[in-house]
N, C-alpha and C. Protein backbone atom coordinates (compact mmCIF):
# COMPACT_ATOMS: atom_id res chain seq x y z
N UNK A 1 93.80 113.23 111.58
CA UNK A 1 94.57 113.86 110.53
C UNK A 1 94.43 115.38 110.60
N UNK A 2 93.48 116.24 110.48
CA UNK A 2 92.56 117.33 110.92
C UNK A 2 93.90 118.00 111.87
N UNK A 3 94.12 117.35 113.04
CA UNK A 3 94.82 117.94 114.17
C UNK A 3 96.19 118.06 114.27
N UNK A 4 96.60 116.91 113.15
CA UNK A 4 97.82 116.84 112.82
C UNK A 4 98.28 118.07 111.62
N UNK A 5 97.36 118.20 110.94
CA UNK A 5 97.56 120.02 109.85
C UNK A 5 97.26 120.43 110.49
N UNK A 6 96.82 120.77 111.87
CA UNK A 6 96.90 121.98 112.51
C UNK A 6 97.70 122.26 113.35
N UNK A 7 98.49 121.32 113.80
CA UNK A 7 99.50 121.35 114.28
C UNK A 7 100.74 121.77 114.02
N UNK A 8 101.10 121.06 112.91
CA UNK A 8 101.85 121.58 111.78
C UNK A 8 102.16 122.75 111.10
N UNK A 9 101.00 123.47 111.32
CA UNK A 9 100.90 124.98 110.48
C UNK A 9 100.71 124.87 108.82
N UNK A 10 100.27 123.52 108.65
CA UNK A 10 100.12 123.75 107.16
C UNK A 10 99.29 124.66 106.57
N UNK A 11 99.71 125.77 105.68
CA UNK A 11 99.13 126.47 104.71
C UNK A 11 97.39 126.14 104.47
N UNK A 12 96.51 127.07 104.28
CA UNK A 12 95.06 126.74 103.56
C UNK A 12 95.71 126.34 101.98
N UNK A 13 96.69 126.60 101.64
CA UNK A 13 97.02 126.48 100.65
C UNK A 13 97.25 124.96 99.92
N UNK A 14 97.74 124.56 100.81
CA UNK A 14 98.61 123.21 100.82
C UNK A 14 97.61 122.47 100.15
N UNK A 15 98.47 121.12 99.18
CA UNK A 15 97.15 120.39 99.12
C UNK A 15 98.01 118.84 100.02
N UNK A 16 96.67 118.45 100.98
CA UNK A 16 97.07 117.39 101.93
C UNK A 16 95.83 116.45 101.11
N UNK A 17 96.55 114.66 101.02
CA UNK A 17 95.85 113.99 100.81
C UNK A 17 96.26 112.35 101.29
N UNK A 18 94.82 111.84 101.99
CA UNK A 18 94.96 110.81 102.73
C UNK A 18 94.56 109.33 101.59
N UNK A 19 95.17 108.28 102.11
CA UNK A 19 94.64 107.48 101.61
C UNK A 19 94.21 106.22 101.90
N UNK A 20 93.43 105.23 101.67
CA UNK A 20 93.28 103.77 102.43
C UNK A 20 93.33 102.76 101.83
N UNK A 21 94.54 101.84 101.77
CA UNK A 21 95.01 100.79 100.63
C UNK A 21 95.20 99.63 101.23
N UNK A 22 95.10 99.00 100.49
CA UNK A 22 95.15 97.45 101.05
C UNK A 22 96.78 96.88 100.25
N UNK A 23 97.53 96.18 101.24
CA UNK A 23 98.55 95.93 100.66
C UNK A 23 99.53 95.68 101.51
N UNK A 24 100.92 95.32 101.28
CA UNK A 24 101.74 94.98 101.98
C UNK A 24 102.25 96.71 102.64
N UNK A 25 102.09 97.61 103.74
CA UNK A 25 102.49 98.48 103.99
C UNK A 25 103.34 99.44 103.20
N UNK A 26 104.35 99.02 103.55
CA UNK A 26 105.72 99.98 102.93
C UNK A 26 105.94 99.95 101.75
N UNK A 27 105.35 98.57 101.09
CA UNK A 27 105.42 98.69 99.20
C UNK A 27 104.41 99.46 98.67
N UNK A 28 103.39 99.77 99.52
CA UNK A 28 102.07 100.29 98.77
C UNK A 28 102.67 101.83 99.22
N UNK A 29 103.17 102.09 100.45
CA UNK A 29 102.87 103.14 100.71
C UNK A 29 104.30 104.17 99.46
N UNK A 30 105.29 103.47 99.21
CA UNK A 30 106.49 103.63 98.55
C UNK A 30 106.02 103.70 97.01
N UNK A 31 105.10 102.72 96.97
CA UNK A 31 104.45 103.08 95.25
C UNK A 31 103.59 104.07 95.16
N UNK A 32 102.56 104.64 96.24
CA UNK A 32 101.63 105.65 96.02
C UNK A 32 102.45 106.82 96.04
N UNK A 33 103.45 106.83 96.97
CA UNK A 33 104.43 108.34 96.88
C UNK A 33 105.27 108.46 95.92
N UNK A 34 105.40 107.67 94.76
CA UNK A 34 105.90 107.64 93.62
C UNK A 34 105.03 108.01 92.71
N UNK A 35 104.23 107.49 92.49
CA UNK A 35 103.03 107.79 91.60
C UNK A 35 102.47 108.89 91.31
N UNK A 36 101.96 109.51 93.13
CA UNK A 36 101.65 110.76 93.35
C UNK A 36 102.70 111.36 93.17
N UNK A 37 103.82 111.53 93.36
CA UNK A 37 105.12 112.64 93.19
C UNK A 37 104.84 113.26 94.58
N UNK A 38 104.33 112.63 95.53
CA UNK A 38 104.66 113.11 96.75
C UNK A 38 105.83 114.12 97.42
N UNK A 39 105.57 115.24 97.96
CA UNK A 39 106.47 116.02 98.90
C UNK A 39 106.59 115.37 100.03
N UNK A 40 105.80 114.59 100.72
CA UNK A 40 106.17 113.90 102.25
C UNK A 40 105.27 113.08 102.78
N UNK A 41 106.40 112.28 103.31
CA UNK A 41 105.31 111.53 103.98
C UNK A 41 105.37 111.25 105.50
N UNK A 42 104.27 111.35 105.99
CA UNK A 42 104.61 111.69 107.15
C UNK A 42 103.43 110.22 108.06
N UNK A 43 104.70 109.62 109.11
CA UNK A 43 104.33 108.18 109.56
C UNK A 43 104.42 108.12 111.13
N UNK A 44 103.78 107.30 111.37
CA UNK A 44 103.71 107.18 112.93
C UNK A 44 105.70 106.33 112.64
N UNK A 45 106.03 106.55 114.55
CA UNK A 45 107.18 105.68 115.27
C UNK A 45 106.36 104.95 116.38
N UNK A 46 107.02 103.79 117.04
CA UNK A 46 107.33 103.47 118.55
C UNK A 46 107.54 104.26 119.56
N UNK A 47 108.88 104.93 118.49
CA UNK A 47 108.99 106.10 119.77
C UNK A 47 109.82 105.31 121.22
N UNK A 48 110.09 104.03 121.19
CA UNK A 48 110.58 103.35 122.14
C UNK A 48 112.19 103.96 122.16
N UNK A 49 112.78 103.58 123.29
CA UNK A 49 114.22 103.82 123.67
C UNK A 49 115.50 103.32 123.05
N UNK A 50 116.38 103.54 122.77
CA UNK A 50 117.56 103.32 121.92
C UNK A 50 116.95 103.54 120.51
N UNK A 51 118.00 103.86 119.39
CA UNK A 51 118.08 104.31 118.31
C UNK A 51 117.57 102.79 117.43
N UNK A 52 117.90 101.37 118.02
CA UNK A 52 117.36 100.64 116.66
C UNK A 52 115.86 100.49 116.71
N UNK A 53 115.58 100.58 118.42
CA UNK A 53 113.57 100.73 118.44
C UNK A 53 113.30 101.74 117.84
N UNK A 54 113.87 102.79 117.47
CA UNK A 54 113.00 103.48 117.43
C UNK A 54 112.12 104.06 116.14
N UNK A 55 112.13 103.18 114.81
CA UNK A 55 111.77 102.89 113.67
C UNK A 55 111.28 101.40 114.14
N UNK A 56 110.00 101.43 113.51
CA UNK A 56 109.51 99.95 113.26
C UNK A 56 109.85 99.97 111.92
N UNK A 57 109.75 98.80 111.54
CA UNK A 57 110.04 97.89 110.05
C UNK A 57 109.69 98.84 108.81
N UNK A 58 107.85 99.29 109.08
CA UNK A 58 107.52 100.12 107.95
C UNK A 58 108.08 100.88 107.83
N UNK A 59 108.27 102.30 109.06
CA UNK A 59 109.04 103.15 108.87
C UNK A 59 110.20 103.57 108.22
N UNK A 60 111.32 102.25 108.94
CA UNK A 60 112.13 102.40 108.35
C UNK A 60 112.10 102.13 107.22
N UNK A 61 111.55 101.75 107.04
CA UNK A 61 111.72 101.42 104.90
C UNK A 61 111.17 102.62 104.54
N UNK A 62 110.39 102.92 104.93
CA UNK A 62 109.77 103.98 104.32
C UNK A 62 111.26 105.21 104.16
N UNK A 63 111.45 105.47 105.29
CA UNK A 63 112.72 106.43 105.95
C UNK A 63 113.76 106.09 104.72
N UNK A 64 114.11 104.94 104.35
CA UNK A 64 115.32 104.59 103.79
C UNK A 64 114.85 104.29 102.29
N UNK A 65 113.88 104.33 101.73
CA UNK A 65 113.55 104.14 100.20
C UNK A 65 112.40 104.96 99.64
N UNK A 66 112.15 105.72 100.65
CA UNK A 66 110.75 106.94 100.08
C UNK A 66 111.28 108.32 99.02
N UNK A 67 110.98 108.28 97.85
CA UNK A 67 111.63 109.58 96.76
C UNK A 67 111.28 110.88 97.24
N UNK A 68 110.87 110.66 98.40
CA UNK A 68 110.16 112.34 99.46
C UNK A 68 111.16 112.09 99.99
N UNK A 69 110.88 113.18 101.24
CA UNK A 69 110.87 113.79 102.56
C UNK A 69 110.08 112.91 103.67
N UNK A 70 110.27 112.54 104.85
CA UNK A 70 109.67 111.76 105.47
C UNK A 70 109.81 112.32 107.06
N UNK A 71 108.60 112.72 107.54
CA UNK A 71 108.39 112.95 108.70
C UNK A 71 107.73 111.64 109.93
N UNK A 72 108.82 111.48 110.84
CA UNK A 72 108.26 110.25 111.62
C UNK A 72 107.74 110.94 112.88
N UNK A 73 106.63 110.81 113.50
CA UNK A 73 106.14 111.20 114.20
C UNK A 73 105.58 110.45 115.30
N UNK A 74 106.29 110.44 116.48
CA UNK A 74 106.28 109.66 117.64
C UNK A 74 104.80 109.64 118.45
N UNK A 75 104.74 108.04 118.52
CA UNK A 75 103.28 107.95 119.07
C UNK A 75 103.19 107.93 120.52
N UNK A 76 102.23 108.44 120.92
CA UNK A 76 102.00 109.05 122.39
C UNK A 76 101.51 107.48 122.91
N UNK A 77 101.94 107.32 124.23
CA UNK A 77 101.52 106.17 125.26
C UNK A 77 100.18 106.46 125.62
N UNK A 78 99.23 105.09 125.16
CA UNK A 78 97.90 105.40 126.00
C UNK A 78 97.76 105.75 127.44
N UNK A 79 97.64 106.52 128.09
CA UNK A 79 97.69 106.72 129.51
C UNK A 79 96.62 105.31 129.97
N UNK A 80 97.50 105.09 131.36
CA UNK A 80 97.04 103.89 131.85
C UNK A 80 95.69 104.75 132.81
């Protein structure tokens, strides 16, 4: 997470906050960014080829019912 605000350029300012929930994914993650009044949320992709891979399930829900901003951020291939 650490590398990912630094990557980003987020502000010292900013306030960034992580969390660890137990739950069906995209409903928990869709109710905590409600709750919180979240500015963004920002989620791993596949990252795979053509446009319907390239959202998994959570994502896209997330993408298509989150009251934020939603940053998807493509996951790197383990090098073989």
């Amino acid at each position: 997470m650490a590398q990912l605000i630094k990557a980003m350029s987020i502000p010292e300012t900013a306030c960034v906050e992580s969390s660890v929930i137990s739950g069906v994914p995209k409903t928990e993650i869709l109710r905590l960014a409600e709750e919180k009044k979240t500015d963004l949320i920002v989620c791993g992709s596949h990252g795979r080829s053509g446009f319907a891979l390239l959202l998994g399930s959570t994502a896209n829900a997330i993408l298509h019912h989150a009251p934020c901003d939603v940053l998807a951020v493509r996951s790197k291939k383990a090098k073989e």
